[in-house]
Protein backbone atom coordinates (compact mmCIF):
# COMPACT_ATOMS: atom_id res chain seq x y z
CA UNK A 1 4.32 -39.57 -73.26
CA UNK A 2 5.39 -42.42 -75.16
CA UNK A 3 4.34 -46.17 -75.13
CA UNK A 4 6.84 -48.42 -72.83
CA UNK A 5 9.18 -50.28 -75.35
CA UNK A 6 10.75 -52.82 -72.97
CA UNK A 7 7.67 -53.60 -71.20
CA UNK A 8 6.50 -57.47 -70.50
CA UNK A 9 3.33 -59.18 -70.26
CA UNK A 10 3.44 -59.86 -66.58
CA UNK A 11 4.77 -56.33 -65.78
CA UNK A 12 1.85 -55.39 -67.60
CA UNK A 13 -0.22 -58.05 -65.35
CA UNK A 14 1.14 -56.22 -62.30
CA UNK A 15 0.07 -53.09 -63.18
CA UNK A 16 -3.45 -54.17 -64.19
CA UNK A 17 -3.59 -55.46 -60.51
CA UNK A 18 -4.02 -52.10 -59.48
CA UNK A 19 -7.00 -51.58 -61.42
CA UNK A 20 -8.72 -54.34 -59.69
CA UNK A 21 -7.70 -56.98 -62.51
CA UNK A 22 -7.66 -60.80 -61.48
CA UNK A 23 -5.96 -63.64 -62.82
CA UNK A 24 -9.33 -65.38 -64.34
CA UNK A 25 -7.00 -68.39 -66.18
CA UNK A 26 -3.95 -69.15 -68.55
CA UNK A 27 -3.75 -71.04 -70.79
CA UNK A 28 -0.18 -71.58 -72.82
CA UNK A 29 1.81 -67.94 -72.88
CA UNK A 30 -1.78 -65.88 -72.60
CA UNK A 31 -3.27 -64.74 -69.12
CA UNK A 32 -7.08 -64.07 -69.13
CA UNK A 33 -7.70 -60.58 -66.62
CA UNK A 34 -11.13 -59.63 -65.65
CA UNK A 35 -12.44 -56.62 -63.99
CA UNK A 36 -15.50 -55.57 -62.43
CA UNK A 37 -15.03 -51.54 -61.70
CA UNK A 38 -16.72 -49.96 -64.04
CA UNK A 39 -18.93 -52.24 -65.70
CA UNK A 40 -17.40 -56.41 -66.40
CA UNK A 41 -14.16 -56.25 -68.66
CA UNK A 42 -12.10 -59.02 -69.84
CA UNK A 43 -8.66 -58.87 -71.66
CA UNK A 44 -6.33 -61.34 -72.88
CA UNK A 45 -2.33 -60.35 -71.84
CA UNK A 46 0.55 -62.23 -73.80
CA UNK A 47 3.72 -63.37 -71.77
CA UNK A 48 5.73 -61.93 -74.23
CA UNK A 49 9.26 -60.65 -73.35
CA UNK A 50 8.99 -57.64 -74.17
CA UNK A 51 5.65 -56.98 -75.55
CA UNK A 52 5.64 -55.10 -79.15
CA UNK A 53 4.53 -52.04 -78.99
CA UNK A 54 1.66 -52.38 -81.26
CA UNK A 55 0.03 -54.58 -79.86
CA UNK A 56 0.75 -52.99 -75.51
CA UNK A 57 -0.65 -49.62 -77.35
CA UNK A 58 -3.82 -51.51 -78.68
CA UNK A 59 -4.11 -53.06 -75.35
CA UNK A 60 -3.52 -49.86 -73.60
CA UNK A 61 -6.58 -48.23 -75.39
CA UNK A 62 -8.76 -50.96 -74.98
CA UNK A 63 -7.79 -50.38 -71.06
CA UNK A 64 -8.19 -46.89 -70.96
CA UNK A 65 -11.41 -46.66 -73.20
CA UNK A 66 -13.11 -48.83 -70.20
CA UNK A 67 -11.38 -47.10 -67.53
CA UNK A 68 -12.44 -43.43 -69.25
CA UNK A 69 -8.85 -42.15 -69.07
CA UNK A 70 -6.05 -41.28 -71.38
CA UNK A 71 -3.68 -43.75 -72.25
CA UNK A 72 -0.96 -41.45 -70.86
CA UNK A 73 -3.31 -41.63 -67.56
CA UNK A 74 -3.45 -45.25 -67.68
CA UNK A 75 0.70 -45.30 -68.50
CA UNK A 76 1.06 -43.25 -64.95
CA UNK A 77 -1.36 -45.30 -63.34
CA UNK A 78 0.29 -48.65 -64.19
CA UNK A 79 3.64 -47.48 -63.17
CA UNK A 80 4.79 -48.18 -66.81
C-alpha cells in the first residue's frame, strides 16, 4: 500500500482521533497529540496542506512503532 500523497495535517488529526489522540495544544501551524493506550505518546502534526510525504511516512512509523502495527495497518486504521 502506498503512503497518502494528498493527505493534510488535520485529516491526519482526525484519524489519530481514533486512536485515542487528544488535542494537547497548538501553537502557530503545529498541533501537539497525546495518547495514553499503550504506554504515554506525544507527536507533533503540521497543518500543512498537503503534508509531504516524507515527513506523513516518518510520522506514520513513529505511530505505528507505538501502536505495534504496520504502517499499512495504521494507513487502514486512519481511514487514509
Amino acid at each position: 500500500m502506498k503512503i497518502p500523497r494528498d493527505c493534510t495535517g488535520l485529516e491526519l488529526v482526525r484519524g489519530l482521533r481514533r486512536l485515542g489522540y487528544e488535542k494537547r495544544r497548538q501553537s502557530g501551524s503545529h498541533i501537539q497529540l497525546t495518547t495514553q493506550r499503550g504506554g504515554e505518546h506525544h507527536l507533533t502534526v503540521p497543518d500543512h496542506c498537503p503534508l509531504k510525504v516524507g515527513l506523513l511516512h516518518g510520522l506514520l512509523k513513529d505511530i505505528a512503532a507505538h501502536h505495534h502495527l504496520t504502517v499499512e495497518q495504521l494507513v487502514r486504521e486512519l481511514g487514509l
